[in-house]
Protein backbone atom coordinates (compact mmCIF):
# COMPACT_ATOMS: atom_id res chain seq x y z
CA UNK A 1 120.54 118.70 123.03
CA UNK A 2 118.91 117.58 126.29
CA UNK A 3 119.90 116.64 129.66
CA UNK A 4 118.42 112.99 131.13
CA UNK A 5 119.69 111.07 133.55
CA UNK A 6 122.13 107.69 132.74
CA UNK A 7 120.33 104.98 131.44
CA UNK A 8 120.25 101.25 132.12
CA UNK A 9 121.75 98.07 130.65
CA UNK A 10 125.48 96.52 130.61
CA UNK A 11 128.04 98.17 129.34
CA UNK A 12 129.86 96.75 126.62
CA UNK A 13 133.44 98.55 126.99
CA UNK A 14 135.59 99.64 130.04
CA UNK A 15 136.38 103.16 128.95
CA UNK A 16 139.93 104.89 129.83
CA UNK A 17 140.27 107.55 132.38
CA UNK A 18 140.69 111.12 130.72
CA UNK A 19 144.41 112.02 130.70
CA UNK A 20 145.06 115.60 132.35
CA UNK A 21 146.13 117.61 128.92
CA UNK A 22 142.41 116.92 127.82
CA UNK A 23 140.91 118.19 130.67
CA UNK A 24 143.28 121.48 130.98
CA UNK A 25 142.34 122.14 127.34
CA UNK A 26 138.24 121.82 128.07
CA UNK A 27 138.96 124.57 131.53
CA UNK A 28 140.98 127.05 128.73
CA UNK A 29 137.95 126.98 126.42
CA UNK A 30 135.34 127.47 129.00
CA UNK A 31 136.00 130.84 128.71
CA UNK A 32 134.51 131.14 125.31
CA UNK A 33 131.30 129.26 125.68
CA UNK A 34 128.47 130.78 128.02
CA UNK A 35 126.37 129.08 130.52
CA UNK A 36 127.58 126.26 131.36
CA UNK A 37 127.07 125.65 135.25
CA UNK A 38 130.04 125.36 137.44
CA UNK A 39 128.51 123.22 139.93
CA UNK A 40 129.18 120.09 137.29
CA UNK A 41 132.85 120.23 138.48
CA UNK A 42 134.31 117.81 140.86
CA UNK A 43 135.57 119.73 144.10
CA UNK A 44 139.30 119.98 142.56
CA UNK A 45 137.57 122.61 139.95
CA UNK A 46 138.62 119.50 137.17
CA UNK A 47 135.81 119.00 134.76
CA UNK A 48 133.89 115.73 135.07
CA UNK A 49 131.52 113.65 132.65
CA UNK A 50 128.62 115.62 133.07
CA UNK A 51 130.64 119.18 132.39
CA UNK A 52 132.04 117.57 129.47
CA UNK A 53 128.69 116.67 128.30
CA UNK A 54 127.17 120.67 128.99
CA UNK A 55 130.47 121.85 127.17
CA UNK A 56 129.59 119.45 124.54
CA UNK A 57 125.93 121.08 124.33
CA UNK A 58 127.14 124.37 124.03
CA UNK A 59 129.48 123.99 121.34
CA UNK A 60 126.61 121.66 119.59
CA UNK A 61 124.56 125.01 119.46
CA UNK A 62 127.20 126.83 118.41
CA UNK A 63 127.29 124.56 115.19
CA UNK A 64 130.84 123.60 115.98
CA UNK A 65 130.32 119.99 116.01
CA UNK A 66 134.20 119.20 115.96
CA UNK A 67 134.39 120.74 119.46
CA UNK A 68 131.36 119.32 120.71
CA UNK A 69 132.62 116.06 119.61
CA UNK A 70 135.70 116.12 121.36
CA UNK A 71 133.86 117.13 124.84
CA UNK A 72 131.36 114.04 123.90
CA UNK A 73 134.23 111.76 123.68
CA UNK A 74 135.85 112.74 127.00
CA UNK A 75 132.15 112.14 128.79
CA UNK A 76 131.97 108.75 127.25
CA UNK A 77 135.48 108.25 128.76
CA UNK A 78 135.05 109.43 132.45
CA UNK A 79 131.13 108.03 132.43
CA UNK A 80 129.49 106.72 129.56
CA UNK A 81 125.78 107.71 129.25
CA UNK A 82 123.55 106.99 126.95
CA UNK A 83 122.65 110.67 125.99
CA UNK A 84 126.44 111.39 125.62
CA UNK A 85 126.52 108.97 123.21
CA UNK A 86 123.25 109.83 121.22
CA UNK A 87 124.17 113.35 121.62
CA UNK A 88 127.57 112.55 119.83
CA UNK A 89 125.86 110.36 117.44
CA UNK A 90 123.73 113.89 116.44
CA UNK A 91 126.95 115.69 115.77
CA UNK A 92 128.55 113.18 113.60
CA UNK A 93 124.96 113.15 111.33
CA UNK A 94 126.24 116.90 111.11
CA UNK A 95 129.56 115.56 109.69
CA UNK A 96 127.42 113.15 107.60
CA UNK A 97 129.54 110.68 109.46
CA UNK A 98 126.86 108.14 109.35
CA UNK A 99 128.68 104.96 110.23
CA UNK A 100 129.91 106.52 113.81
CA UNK A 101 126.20 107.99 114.63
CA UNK A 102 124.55 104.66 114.18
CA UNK A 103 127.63 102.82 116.52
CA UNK A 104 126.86 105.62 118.92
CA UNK A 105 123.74 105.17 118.55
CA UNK A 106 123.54 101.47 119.70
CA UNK A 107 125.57 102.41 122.29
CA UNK A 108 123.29 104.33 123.80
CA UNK A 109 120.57 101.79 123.53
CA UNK A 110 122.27 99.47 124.95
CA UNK A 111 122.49 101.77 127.98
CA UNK A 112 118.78 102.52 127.81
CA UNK A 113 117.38 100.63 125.37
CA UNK A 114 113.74 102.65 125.39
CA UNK A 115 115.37 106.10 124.60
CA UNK A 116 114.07 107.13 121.54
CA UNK A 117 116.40 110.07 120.59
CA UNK A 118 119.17 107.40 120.09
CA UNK A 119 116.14 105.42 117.90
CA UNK A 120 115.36 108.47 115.84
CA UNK A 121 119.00 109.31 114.93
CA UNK A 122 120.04 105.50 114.16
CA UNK A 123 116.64 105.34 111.74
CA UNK A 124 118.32 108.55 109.87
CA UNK A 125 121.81 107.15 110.04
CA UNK A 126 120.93 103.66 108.67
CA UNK A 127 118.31 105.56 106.01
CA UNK A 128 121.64 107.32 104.72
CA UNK A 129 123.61 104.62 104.93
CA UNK A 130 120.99 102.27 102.75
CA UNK A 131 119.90 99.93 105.23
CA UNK A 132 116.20 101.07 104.70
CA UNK A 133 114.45 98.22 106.43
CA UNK A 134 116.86 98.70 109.63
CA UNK A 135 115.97 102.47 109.58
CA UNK A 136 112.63 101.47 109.14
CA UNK A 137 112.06 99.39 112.13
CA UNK A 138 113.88 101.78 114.41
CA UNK A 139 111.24 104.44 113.26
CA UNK A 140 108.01 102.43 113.89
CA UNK A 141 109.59 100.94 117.37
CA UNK A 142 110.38 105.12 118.79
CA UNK A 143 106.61 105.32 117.27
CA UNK A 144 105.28 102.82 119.59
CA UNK A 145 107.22 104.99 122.64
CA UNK A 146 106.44 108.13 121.28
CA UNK A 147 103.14 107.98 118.96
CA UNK A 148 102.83 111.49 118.93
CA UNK A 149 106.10 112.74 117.62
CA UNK A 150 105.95 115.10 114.79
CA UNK A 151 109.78 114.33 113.48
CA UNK A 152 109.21 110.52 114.03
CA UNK A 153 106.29 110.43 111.65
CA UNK A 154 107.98 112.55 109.31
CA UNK A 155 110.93 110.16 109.50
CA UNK A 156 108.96 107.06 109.57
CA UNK A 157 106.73 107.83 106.29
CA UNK A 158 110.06 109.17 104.22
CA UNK A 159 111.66 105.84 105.21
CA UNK A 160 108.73 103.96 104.38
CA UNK A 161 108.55 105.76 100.97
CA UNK A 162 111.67 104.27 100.09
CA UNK A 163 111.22 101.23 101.92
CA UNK A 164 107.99 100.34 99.59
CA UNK A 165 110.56 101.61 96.17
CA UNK A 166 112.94 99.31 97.34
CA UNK A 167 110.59 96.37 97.54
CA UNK A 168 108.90 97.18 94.03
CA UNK A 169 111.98 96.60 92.59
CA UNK A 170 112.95 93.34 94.21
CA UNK A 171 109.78 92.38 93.17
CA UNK A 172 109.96 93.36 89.32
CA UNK A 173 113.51 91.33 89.39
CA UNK A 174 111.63 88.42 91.05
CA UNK A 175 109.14 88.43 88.65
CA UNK A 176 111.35 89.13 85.75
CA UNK A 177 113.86 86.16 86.67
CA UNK A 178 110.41 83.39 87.03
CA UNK A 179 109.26 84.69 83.57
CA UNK A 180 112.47 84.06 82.17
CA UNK A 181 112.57 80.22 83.69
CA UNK A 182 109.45 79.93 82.61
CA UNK A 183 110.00 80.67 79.12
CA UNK A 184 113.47 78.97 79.31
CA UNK A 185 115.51 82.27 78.22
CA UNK A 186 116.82 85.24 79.45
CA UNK A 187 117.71 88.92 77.90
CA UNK A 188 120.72 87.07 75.73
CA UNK A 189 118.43 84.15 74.65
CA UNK A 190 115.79 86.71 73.21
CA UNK A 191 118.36 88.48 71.37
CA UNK A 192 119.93 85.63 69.66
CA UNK A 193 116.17 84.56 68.85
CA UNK A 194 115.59 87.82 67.38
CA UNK A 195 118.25 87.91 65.47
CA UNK A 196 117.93 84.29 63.75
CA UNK A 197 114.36 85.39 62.99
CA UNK A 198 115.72 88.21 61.06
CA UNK A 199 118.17 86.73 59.33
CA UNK A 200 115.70 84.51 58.12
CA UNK A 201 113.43 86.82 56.69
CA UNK A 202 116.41 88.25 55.07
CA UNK A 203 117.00 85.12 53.63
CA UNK A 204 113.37 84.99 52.32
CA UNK A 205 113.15 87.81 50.62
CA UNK A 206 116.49 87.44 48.74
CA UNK A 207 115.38 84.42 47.33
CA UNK A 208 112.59 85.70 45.33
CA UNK A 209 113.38 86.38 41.74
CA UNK A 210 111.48 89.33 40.47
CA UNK A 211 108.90 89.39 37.75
């Protein structure tokens, strides 16, 4: 996870202040995450947004995303930046809570709506979630910002993969349904057609009388 400063735009909510219990519980686990810089606390030693936010990182690395979330979530609520909520967006993609990263996600572009992190993890959210196009035109927009990332491209030509599957096969139905106005029938209308043509050759042969 990285650091940046807060991005631009409105904000869209008026976030709560952080009730004391919360913040008592982040000091108690300090203890059991390293390196995490003590000059991020406001001069009462109580943790503020951006402490919440390194907290968050460390227990990110740690791969315990439940914590990290929690520290997220109390950033958001003292100062809500657009990598706090991208970064939180990442941890619920861990969770393979899709529907939360690509919320987050938004969030954090409309903060700072050119930070591509936030594009990158809403493409692989909304890929997940079946909204291909969406994920899509997230990919090729961080490509415009960021033409030479690696992980983008890779992103960007899986999407497209099914992006190009999923418009084959809107196409075959398309085609399928003009065919069948065309020839005035559908999969039913065949059938019965079918069958009335056997039945009359049924009919033909029993009505020969043999030699």
């Amino acid at each position: 996870m990285e650091k940046s400063s807060q991005g631009k735009g409105p904000l869209r909510k008026i976030y709560p202040d952080v009730v004391t219990e919360q913040s008592g519980s982040c000091l108690r686990n300090l203890d059991t995450v390293s390196g995490l810089s003590t000059s991020t606390f406001d001069e009462e030693g109580v943790p503020n947004a951006a402490s919440e936010k390194e907290l968050g990182n460390e227990y990110f690395k740690h791969k315990k995303y439940k914590e990290a979330i929690d520290c997220y979530s109390r950033s958001i609520a003292l100062s809500p930046t657009c990598v706090a909520f991208a970064n939180r967006a990442m941890a619920y993609l861990n969770f393979r809570r899709f529907e939360e990263a690509e919320s987050d996600c938004t969030e954090a572009l409309n903060l700072d709506d050119c930070y591509v992190k936030a594009y990158s993890r809403r493409a692989t959210a909304r890929k997940e979630l079946g909204k291909v196009q969406l994920s899509l035109e997230d990919s090729e927009f961080a490509l415009r910002l960021e033409p030479n990332n690696q992980e983008l491209k890779r992103l960007h030509v899986e999407t497209k993969i099914l992006y190009d599957k999923e418009m084959m096969g809107k196409i075959r139905v398309a085609l399928k349904k003009e065919t069948d106005k065309i020839y005035g029938m559908g999969d039913s209308d065949l059938k019965a057609k079918a069958d009335i043509q056997g039945a009359h050759s049924v009919s033909s042969i029993s009505g020969k009388t043999g030699g």
